[in-house]
N, C-alpha and C. Protein backbone atom coordinates (compact mmCIF):
# COMPACT_ATOMS: atom_id res chain seq x y z
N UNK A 1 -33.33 35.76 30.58
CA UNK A 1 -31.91 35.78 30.88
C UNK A 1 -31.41 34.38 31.25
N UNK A 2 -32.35 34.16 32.20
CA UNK A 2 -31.92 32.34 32.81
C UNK A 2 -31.90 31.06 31.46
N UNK A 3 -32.83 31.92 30.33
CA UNK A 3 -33.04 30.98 29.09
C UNK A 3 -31.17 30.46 28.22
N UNK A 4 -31.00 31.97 28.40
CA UNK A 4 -29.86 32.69 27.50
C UNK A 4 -28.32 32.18 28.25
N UNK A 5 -28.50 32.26 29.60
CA UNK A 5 -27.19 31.35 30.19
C UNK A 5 -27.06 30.02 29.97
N UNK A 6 -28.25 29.04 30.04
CA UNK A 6 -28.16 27.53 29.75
C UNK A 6 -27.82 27.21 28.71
N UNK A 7 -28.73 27.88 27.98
CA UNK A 7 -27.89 27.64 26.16
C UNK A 7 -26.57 27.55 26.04
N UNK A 8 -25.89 29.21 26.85
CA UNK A 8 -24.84 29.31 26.50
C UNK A 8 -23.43 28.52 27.28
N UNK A 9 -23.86 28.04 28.35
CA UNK A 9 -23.03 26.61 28.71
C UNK A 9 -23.07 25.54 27.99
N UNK A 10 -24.15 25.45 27.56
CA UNK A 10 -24.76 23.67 26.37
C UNK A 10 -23.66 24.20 25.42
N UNK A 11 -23.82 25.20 24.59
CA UNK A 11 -23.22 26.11 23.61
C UNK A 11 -21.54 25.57 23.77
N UNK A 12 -21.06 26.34 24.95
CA UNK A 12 -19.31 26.47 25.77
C UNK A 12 -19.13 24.91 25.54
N UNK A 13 -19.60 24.06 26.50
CA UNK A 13 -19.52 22.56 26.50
C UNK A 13 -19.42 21.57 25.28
N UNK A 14 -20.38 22.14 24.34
CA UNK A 14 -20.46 21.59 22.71
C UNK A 14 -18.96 21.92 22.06
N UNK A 15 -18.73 23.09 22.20
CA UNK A 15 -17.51 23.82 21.25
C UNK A 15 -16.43 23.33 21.83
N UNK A 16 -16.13 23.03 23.42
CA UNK A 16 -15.00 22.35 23.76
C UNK A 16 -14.77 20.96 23.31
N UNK A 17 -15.78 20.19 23.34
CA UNK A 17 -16.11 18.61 22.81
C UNK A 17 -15.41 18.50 21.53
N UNK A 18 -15.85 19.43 20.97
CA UNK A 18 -15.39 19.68 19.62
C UNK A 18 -14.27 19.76 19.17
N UNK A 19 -13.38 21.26 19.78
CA UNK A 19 -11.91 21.10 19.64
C UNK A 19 -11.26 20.26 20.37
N UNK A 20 -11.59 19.44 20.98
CA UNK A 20 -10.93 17.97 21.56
C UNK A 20 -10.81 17.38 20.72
N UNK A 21 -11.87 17.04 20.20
CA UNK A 21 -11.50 15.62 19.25
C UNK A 21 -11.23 16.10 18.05
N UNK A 22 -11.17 17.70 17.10
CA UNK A 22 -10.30 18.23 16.60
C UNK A 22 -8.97 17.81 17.07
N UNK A 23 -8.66 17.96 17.93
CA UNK A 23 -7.30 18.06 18.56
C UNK A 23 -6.59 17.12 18.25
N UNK A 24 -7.62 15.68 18.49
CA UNK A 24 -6.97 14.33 18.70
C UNK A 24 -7.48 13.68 17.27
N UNK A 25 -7.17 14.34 16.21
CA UNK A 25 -7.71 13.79 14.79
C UNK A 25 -8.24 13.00 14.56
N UNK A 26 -9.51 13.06 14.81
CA UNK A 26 -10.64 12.39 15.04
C UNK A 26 -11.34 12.63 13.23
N UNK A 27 -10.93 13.60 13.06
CA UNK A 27 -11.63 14.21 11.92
C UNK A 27 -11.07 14.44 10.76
N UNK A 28 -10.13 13.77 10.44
CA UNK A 28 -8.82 13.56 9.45
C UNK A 28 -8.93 12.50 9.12
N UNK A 29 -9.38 12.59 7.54
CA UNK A 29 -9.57 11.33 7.17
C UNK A 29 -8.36 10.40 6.49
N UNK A 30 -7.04 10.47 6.77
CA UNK A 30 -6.02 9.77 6.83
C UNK A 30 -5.56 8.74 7.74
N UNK A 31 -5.95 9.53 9.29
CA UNK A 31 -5.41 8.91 10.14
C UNK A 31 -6.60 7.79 10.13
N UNK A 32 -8.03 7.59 9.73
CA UNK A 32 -8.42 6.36 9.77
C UNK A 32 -8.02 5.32 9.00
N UNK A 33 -8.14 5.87 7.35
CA UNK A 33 -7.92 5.11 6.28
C UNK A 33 -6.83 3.97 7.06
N UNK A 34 -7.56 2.67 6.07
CA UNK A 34 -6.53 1.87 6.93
C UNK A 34 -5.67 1.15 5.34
N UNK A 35 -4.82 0.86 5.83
CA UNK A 35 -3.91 0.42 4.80
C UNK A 35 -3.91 -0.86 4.42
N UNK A 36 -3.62 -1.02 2.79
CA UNK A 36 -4.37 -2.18 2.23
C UNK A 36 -3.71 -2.75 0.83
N UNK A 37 -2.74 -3.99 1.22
CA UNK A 37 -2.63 -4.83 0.01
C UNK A 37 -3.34 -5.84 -0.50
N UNK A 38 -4.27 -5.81 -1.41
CA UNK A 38 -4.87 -7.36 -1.54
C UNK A 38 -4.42 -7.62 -3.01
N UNK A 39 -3.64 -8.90 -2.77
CA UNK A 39 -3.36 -9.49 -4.29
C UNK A 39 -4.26 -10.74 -4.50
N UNK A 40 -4.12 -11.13 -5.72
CA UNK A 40 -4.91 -12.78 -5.79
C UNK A 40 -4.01 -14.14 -4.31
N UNK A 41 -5.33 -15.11 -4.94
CA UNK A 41 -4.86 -16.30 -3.77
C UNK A 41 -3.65 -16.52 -3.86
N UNK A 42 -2.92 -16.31 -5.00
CA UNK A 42 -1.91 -17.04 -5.53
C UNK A 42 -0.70 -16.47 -4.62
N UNK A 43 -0.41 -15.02 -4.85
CA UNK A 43 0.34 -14.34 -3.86
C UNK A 43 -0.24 -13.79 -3.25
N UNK A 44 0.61 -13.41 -1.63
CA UNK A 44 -0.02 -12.16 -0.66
C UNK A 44 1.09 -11.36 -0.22
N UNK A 45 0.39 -10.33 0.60
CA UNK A 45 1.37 -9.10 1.32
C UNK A 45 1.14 -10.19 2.74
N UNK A 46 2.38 -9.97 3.21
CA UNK A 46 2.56 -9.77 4.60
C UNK A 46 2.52 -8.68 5.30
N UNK A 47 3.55 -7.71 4.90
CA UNK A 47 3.45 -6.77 5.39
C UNK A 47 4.35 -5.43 4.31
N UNK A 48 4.24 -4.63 4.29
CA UNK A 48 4.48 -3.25 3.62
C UNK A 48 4.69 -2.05 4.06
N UNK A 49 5.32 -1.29 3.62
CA UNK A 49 5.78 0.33 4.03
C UNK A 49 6.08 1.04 3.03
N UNK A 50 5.12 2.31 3.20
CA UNK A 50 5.58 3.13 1.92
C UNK A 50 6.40 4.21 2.53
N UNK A 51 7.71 5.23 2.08
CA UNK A 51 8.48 6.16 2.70
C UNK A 51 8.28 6.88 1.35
N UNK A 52 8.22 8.23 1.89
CA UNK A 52 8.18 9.53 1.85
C UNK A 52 8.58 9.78 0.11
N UNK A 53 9.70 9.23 0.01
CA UNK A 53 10.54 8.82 -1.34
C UNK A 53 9.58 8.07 -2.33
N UNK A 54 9.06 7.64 -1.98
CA UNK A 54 8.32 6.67 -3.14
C UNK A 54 8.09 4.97 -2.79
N UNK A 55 9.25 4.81 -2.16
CA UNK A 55 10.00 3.29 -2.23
C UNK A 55 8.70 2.46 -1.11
N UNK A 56 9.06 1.51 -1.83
CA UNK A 56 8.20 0.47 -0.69
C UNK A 56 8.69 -0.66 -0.78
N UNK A 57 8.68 -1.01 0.65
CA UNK A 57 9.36 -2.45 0.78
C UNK A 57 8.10 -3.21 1.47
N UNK A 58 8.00 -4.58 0.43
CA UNK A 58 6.47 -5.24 0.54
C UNK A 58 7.39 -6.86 0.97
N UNK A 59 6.43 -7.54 2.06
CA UNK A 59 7.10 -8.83 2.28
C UNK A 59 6.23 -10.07 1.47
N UNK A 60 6.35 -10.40 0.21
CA UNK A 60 5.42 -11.06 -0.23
C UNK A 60 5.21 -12.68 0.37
N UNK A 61 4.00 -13.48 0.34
CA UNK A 61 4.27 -14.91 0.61
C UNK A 61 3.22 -15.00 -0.95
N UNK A 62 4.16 -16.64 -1.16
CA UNK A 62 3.19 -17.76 -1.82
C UNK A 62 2.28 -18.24 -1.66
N UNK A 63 1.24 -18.66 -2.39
CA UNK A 63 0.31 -19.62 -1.89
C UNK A 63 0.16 -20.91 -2.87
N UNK A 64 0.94 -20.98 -3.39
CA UNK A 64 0.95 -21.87 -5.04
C UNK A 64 1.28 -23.05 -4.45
N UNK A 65 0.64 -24.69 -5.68
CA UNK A 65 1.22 -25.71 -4.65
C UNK A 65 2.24 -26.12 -5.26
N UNK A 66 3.17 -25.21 -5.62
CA UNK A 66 4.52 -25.20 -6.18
C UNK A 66 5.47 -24.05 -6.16
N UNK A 67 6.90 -24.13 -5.86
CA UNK A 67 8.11 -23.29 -5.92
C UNK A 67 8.20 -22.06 -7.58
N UNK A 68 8.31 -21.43 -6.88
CA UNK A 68 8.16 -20.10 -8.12
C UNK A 68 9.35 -19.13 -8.04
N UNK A 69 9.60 -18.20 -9.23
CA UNK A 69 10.30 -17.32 -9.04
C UNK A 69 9.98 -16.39 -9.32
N UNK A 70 10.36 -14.84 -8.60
CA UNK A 70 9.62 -13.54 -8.81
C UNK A 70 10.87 -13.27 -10.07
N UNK A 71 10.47 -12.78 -10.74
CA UNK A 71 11.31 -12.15 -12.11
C UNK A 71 10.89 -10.45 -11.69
N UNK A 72 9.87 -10.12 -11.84
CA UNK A 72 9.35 -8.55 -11.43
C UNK A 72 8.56 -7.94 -10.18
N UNK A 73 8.77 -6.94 -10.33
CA UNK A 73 7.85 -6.74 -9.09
C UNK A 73 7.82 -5.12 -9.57
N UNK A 74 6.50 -4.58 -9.18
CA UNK A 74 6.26 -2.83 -9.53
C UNK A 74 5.24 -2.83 -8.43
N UNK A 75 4.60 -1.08 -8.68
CA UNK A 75 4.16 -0.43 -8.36
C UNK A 75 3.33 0.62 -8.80
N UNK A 76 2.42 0.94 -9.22
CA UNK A 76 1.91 2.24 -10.01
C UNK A 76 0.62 2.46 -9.82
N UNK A 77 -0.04 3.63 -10.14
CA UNK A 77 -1.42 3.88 -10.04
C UNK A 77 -2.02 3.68 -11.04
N UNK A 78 -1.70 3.01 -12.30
CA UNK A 78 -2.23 2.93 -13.35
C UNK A 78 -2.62 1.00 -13.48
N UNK A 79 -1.98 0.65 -12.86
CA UNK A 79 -2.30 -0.95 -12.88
C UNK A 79 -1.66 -1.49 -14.23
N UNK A 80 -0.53 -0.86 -14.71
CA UNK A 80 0.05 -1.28 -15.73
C UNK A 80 0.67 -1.92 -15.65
N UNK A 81 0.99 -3.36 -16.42
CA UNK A 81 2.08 -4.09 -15.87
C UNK A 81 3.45 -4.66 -16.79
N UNK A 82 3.35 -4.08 -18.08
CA UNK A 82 4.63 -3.64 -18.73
C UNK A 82 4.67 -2.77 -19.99
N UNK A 83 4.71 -1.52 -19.29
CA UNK A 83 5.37 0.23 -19.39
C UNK A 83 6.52 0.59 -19.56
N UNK A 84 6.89 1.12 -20.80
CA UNK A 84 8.21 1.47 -20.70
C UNK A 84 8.47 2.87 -19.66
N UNK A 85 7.04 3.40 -19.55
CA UNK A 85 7.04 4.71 -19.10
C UNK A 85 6.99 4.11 -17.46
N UNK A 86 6.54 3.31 -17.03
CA UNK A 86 6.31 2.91 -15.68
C UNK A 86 7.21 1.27 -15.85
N UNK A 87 8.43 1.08 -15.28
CA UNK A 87 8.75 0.08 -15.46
C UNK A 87 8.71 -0.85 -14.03
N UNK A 88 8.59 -1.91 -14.44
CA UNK A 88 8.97 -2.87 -13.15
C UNK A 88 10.27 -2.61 -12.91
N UNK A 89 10.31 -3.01 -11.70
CA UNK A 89 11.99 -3.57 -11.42
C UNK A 89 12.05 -4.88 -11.36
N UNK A 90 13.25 -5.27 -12.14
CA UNK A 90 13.49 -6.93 -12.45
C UNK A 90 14.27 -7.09 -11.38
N UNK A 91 14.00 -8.44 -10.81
CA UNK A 91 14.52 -8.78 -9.94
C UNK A 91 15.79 -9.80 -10.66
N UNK A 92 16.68 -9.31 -10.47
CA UNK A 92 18.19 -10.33 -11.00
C UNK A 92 19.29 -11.08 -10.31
N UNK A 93 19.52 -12.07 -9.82
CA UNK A 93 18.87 -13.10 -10.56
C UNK A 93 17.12 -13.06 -9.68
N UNK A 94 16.26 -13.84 -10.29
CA UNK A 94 15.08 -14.28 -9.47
C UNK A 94 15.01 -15.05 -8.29
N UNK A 95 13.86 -14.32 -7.49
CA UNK A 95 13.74 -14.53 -6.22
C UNK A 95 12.76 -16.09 -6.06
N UNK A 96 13.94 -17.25 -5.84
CA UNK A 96 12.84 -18.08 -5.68
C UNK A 96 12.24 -18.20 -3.99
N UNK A 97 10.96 -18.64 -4.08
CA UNK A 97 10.00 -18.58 -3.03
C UNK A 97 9.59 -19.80 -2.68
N UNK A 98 9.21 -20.58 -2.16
CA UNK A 98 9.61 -22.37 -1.98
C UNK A 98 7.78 -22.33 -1.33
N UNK A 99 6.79 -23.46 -1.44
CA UNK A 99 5.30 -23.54 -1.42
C UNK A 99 5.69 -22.92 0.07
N UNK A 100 4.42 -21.80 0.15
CA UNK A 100 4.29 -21.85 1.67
C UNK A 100 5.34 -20.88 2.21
N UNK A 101 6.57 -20.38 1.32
CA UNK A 101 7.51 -19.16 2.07
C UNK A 101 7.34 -17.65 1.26
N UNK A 102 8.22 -17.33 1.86
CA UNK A 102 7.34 -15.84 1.94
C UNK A 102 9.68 -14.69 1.83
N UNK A 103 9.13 -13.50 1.12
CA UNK A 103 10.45 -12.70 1.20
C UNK A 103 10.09 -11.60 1.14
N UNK A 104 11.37 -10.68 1.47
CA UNK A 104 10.73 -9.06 1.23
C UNK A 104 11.58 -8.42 0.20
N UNK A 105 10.70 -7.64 -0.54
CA UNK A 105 11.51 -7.01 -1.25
C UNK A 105 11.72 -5.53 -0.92
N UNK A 106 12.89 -5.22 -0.88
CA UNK A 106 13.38 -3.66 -0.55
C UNK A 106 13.17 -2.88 -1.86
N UNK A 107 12.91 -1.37 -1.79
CA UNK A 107 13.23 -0.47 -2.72
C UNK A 107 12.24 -0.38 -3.91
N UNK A 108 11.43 -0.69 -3.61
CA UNK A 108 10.26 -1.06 -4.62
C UNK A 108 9.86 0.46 -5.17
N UNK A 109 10.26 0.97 -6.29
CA UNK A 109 10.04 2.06 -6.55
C UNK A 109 8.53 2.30 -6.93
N UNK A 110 7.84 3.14 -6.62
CA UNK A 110 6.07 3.32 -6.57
C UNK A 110 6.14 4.53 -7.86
N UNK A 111 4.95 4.73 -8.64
CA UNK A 111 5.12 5.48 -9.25
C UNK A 111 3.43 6.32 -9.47
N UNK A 112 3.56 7.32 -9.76
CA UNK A 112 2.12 8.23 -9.86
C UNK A 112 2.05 9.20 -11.04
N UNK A 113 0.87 9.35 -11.95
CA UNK A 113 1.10 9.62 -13.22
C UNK A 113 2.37 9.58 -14.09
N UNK A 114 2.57 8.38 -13.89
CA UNK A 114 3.81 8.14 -14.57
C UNK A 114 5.10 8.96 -14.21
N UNK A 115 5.07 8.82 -13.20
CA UNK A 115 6.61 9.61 -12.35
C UNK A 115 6.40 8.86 -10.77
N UNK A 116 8.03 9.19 -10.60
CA UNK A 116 8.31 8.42 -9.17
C UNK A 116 7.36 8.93 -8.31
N UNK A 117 6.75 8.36 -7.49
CA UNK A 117 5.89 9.05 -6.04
C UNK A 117 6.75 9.63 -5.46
N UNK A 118 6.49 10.93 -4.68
CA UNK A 118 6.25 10.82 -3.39
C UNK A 118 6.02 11.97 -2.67
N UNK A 119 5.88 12.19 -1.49
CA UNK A 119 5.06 12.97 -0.87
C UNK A 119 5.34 12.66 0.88
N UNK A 120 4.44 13.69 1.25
CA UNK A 120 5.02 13.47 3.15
C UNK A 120 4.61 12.49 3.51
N UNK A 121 4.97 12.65 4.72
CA UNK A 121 4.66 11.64 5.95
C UNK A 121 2.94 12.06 6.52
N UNK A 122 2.05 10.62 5.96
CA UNK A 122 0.83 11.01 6.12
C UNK A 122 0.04 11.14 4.86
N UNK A 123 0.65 11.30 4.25
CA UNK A 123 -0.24 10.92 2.99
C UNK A 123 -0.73 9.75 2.56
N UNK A 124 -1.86 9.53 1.24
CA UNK A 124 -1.95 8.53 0.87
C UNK A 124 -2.27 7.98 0.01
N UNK A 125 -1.03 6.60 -0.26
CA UNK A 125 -1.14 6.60 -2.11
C UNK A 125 -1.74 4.96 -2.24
N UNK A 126 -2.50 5.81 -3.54
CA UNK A 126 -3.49 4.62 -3.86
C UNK A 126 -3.11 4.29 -5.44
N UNK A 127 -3.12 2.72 -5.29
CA UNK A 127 -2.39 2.16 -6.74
C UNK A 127 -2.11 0.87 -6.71
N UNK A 128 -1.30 0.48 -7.80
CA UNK A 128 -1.47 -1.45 -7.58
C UNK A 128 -0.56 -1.58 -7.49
N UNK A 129 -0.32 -3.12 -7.16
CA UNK A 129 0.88 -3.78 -6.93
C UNK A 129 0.88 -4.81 -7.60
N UNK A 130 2.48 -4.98 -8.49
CA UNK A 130 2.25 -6.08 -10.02
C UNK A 130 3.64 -7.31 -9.24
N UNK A 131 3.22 -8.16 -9.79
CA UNK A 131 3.76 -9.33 -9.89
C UNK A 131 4.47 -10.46 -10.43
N UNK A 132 5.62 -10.48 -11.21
CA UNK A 132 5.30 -11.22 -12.56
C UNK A 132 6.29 -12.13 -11.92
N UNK A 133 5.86 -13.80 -11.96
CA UNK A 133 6.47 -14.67 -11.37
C UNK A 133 6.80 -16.52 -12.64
N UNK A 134 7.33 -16.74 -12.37
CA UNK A 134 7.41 -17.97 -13.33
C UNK A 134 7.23 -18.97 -12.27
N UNK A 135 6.01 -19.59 -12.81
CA UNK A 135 5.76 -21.17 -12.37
C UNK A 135 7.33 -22.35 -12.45
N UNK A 136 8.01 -22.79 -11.74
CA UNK A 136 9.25 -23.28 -11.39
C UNK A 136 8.44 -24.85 -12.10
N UNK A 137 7.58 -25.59 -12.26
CA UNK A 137 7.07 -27.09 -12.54
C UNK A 137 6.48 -26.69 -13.78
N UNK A 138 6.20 -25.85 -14.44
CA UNK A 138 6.00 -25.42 -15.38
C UNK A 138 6.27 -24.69 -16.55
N UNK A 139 7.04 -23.86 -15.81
CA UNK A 139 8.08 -22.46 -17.12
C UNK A 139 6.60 -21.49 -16.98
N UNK A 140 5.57 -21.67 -17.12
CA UNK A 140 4.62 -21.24 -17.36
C UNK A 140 4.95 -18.96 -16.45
N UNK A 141 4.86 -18.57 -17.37
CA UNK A 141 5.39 -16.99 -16.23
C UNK A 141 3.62 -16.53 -16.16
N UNK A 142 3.44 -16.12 -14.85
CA UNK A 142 2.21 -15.57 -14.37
C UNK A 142 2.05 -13.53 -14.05
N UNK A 143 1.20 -13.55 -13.59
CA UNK A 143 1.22 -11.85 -13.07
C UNK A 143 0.21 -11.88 -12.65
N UNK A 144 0.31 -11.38 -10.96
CA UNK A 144 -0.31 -11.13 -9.79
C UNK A 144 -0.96 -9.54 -9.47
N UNK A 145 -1.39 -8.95 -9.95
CA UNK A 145 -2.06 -7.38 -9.65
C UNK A 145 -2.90 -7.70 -8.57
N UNK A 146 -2.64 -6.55 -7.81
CA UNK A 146 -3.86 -6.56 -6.66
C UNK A 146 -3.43 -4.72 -6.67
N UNK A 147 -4.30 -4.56 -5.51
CA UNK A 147 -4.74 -3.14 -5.15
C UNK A 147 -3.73 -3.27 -3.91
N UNK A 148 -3.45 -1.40 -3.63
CA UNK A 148 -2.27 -1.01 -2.48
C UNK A 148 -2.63 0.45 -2.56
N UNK A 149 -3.41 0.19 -1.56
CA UNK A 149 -3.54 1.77 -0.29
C UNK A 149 -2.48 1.95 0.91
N UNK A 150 -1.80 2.82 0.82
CA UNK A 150 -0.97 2.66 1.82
C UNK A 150 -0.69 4.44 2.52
N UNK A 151 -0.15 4.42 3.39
CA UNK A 151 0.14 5.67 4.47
C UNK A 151 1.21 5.77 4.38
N UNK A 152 1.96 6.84 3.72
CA UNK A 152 3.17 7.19 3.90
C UNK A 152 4.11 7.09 5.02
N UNK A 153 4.91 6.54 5.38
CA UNK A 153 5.30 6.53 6.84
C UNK A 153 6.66 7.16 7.46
């Protein structure tokens, strides 16, 4: 009997431990995932937000040792970077960016099997982020893809 009570406190004590950190989503693998733009050296994220809608507003910087202009900018899970079915949004006129500065772009429409994203608060969408910029000392036009995990917010 004395065997059968100890257990069953170890037992009580285990199962409470448990729905605690149930409780405190410990065990949800969203709330760890951590969120993630990486583009080439050339450009970076500062910072980003994806909403519920689809849209994401990403703060890009330069790293070029020259003044550029963004002509496009997208979003998609396919890493496509000119789709008629997944289009960029052109930026009109172009966003110039000066060595070393940095802007944000609003409204960045995201897209998932070829349709607008979106989904709740807490989810999480995984897909790239495109770039298409013209070298300003050159004419030369480039494109920046990197990867974008992000948390719905």
């Amino acid at each position: 009997m004395e065997f059968m009570i100890t257990y069953g406190w170890a037992i009580l004590i285990l199962a409470i431990a448990l729905v605690t950190l149930y409780s405190l989503g410990v065990f949800k693998a969203g709330s760890t995932a951590p969120n993630i733009c990486a583009l080439p050296a050339d450009v970076g994220c500062v910072n980003e937000a994806l909403f519920p809608t689809g849209l994401l507003i990403i703060n890009i910087q330069q790293a070029t040792p020259y003044t550029i202009n963004v002509v496009a900018i997208g979003c998609n899970d396919k890493g496509l970077t000119n789709n008629a079915l997944i289009p960029l949004n052109v930026i009109s006129p172009p966003v110039t960016i000066s060595i070393g500065g940095n802007y944000t772009f609003n409204n960045i429409q995201c897209y998932s099997n070829y349709l607008p994203y979106g989904a709740p608060i807490g989810s999480t969408y995984t897909g790239y982020i495109i770039v298409n910029y013209t070298d300003l000392s050159t004419g030369f036009q480039h494109t920046a893809q990197g990867s974008l995990i992000q948390q719905v917010k």
